[in-house]
PDB file of N, CA and C in Angstrom:
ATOM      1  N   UNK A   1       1.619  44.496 -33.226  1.00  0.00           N
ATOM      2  CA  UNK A   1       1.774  43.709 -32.029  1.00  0.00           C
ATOM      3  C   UNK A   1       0.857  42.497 -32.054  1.00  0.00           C
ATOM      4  N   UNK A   2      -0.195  43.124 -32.152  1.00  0.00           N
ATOM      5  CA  UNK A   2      -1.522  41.648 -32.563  1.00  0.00           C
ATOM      6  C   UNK A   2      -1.095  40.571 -33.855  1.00  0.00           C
ATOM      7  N   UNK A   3      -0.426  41.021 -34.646  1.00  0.00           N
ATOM      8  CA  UNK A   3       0.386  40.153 -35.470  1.00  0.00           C
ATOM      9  C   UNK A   3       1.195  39.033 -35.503  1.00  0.00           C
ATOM     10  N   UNK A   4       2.400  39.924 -34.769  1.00  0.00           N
ATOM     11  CA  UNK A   4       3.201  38.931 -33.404  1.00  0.00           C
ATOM     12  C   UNK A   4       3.052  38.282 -32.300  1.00  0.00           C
ATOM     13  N   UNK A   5       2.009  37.899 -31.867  1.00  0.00           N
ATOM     14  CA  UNK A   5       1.495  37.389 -30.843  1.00  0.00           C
ATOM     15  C   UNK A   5       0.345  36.107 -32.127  1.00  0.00           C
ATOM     16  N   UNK A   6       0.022  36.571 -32.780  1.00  0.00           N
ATOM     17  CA  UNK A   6      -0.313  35.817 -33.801  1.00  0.00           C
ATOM     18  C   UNK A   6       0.090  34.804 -33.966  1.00  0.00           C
ATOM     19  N   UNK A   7       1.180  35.238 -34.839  1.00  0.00           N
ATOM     20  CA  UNK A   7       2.244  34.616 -35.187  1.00  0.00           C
ATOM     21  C   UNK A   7       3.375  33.482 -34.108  1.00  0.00           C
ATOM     22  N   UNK A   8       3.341  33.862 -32.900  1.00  0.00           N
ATOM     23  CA  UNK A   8       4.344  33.169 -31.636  1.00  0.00           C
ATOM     24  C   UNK A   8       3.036  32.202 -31.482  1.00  0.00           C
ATOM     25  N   UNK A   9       1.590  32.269 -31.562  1.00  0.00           N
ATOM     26  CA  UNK A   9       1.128  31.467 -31.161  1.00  0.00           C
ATOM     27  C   UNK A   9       0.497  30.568 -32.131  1.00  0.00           C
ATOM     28  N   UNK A  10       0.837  30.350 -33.163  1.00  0.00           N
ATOM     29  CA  UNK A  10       0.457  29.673 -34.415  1.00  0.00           C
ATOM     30  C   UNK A  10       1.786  29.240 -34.670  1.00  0.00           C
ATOM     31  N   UNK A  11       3.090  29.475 -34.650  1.00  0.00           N
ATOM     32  CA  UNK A  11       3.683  28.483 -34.335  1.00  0.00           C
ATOM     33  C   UNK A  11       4.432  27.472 -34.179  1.00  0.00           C
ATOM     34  N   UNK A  12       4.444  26.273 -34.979  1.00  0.00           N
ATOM     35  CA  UNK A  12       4.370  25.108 -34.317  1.00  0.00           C
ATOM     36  C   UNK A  12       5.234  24.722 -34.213  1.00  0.00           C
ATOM     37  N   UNK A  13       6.637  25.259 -35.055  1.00  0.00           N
ATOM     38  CA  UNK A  13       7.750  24.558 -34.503  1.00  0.00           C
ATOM     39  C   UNK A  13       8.472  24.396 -33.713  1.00  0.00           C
ATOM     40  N   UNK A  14       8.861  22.820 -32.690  1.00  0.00           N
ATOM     41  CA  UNK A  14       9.546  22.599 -31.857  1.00  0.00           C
ATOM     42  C   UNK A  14       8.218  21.688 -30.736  1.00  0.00           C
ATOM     43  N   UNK A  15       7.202  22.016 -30.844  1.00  0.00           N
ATOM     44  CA  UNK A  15       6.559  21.410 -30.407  1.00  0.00           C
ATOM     45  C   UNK A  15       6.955  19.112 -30.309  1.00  0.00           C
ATOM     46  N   UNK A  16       7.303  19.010 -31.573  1.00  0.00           N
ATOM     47  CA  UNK A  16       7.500  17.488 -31.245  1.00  0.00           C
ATOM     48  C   UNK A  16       8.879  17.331 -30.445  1.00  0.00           C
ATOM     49  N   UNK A  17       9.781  18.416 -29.913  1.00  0.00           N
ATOM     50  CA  UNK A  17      10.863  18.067 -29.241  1.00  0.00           C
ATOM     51  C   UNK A  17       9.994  18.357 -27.633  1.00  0.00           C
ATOM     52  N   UNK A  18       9.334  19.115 -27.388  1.00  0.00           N
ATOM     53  CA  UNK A  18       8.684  19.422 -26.381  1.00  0.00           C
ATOM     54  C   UNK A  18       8.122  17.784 -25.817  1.00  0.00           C
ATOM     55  N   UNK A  19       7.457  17.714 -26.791  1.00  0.00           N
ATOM     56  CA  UNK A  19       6.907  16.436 -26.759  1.00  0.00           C
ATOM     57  C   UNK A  19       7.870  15.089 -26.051  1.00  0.00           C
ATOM     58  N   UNK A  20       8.941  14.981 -26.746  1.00  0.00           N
ATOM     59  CA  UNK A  20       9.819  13.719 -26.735  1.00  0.00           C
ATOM     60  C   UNK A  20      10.481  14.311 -25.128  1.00  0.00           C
ATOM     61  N   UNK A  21      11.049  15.550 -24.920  1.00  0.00           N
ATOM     62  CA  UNK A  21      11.205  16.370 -23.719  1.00  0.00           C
ATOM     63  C   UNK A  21      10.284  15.197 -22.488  1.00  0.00           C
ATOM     64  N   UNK A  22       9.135  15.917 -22.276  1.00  0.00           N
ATOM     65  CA  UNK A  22       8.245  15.355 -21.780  1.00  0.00           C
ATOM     66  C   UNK A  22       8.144  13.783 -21.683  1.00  0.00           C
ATOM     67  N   UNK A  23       8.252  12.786 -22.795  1.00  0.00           N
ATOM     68  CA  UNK A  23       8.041  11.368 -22.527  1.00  0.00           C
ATOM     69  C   UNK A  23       9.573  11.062 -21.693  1.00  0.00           C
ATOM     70  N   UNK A  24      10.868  11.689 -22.477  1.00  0.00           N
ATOM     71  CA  UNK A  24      11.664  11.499 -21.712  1.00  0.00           C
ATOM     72  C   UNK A  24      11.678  11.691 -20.063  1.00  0.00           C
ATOM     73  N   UNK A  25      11.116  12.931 -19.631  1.00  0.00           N
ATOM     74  CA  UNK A  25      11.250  13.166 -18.392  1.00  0.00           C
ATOM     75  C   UNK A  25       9.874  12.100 -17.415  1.00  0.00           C
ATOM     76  N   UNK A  26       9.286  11.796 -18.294  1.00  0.00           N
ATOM     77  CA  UNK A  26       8.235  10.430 -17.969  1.00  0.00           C
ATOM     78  C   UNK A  26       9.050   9.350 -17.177  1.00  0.00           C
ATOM     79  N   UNK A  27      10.035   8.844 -18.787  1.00  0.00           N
ATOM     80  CA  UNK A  27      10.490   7.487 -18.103  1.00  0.00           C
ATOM     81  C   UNK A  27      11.693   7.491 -17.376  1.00  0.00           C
ATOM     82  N   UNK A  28      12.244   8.973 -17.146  1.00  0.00           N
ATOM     83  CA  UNK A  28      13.113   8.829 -15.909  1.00  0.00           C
ATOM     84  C   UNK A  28      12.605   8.792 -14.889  1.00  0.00           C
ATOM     85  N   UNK A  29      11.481  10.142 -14.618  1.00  0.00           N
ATOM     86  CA  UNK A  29      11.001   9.526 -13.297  1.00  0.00           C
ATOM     87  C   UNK A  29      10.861   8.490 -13.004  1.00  0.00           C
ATOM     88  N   UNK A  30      10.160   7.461 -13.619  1.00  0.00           N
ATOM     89  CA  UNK A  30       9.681   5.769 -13.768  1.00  0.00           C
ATOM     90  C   UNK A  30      11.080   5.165 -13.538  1.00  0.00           C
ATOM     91  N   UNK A  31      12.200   5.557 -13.676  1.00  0.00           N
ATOM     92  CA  UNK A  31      13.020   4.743 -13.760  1.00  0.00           C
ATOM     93  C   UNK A  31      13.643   4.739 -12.354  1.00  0.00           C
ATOM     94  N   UNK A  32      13.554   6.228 -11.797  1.00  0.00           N
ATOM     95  CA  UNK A  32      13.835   6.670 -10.330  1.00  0.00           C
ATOM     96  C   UNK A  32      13.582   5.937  -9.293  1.00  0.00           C
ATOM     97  N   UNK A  33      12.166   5.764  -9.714  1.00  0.00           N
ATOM     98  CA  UNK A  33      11.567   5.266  -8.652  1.00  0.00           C
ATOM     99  C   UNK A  33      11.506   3.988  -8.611  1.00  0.00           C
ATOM    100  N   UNK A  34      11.809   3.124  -9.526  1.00  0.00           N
ATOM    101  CA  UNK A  34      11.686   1.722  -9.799  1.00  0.00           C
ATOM    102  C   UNK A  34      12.846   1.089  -9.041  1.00  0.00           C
ATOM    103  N   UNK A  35      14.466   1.676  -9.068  1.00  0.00           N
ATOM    104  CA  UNK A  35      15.386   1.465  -8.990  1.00  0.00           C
ATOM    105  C   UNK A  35      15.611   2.471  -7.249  1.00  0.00           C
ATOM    106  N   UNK A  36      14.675   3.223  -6.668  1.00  0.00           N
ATOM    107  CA  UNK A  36      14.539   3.504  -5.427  1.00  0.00           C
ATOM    108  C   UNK A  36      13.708   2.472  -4.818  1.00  0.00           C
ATOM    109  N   UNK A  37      12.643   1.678  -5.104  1.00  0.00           N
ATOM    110  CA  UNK A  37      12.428   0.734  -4.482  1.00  0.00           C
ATOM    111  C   UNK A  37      13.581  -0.404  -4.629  1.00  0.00           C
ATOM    112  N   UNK A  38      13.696  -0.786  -5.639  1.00  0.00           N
ATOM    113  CA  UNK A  38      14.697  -1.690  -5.817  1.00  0.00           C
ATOM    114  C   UNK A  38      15.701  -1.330  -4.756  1.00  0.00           C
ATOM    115  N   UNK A  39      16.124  -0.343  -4.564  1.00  0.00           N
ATOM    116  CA  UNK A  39      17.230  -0.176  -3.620  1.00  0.00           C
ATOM    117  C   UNK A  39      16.769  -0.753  -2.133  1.00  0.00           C
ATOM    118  N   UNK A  40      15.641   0.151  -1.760  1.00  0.00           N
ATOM    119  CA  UNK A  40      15.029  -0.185  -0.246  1.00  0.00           C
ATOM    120  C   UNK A  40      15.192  -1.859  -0.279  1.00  0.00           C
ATOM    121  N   UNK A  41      14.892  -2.667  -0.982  1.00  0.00           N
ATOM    122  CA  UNK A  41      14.516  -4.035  -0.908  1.00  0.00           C
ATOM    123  C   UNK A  41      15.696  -4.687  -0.433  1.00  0.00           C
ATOM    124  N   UNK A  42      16.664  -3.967  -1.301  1.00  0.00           N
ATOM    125  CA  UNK A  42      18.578  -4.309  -1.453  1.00  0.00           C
ATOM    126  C   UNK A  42      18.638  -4.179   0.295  1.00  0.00           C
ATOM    127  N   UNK A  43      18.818  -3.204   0.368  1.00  0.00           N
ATOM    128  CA  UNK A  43      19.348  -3.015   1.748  1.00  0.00           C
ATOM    129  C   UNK A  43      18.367  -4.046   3.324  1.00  0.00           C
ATOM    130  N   UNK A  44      17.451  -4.113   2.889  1.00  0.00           N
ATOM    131  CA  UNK A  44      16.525  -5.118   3.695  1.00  0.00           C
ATOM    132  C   UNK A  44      17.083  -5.979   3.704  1.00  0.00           C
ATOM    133  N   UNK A  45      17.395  -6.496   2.002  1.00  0.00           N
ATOM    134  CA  UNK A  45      18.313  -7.980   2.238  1.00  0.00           C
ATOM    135  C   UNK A  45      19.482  -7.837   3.139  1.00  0.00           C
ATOM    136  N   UNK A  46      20.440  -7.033   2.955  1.00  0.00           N
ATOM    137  CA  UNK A  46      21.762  -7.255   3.829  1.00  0.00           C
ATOM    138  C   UNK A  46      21.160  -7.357   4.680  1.00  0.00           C
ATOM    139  N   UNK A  47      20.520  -6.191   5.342  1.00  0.00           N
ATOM    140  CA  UNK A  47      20.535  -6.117   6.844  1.00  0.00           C
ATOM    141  C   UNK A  47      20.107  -7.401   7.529  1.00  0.00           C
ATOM    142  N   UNK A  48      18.724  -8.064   6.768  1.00  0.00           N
ATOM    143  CA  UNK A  48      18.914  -9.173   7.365  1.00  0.00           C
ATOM    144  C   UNK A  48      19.981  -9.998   7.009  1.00  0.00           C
ATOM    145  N   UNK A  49      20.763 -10.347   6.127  1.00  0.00           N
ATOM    146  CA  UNK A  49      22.231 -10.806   5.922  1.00  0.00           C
ATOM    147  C   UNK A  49      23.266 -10.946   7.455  1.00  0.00           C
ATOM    148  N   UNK A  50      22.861  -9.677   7.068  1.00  0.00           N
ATOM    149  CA  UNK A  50      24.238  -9.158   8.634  1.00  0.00           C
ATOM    150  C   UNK A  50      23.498  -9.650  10.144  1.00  0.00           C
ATOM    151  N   UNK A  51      21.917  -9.262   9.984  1.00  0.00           N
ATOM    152  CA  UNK A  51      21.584 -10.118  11.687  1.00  0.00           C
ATOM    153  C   UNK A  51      22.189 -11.798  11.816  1.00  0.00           C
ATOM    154  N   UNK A  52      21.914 -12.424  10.369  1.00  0.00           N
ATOM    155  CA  UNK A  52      21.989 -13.968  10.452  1.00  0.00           C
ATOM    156  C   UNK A  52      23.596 -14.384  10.739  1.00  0.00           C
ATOM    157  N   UNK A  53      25.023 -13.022   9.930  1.00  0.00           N
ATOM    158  CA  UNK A  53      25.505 -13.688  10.444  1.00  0.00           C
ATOM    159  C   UNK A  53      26.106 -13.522  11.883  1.00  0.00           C
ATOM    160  N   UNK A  54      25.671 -12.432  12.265  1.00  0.00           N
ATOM    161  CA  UNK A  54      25.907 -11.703  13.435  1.00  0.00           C
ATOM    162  C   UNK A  54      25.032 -12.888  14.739  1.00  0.00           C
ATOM    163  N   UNK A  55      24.200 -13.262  14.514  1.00  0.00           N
ATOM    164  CA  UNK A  55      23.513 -14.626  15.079  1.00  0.00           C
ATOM    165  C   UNK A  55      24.546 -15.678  15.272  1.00  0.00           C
ATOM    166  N   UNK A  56      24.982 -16.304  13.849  1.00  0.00           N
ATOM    167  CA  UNK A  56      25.858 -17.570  13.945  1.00  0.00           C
ATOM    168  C   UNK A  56      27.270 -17.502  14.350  1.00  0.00           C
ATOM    169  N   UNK A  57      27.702 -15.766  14.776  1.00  0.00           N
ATOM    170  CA  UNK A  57      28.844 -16.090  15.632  1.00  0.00           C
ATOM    171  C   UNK A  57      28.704 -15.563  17.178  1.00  0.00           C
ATOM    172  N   UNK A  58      27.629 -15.364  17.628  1.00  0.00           N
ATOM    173  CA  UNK A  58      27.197 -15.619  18.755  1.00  0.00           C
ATOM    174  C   UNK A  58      26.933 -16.916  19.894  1.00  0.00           C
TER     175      UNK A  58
END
């Protein structure tokens, strides 16, 4: 048993997919959130869009 536990923890293969795993799930988050602000900003614009023209046919 002390062998196998040895052995599972020595190892190493798969570790560099773990790795790339991980940077991937990095730059999605980063990408989430970049493109969730980006959104908030979007919609600020219309809305003021829609007061100005909602103004000029008043």
């Amino acid at each position: 048993m002390a062998r196998l536990i040895g052995q599972f923890l020595g190892n190493r293969q798969g570790t560099a997919a773990i790795e790339y795993g991980l940077i991937a799930t990095l730059i999605s988050i980063a990408i989430v959130v970049a493109v969730g602000g980006a959104a908030d900003q979007v919609v600020a614009l219309w809305d003021s869009n829609n007061s100005h023209i909602a103004e000029a046919f008043e």
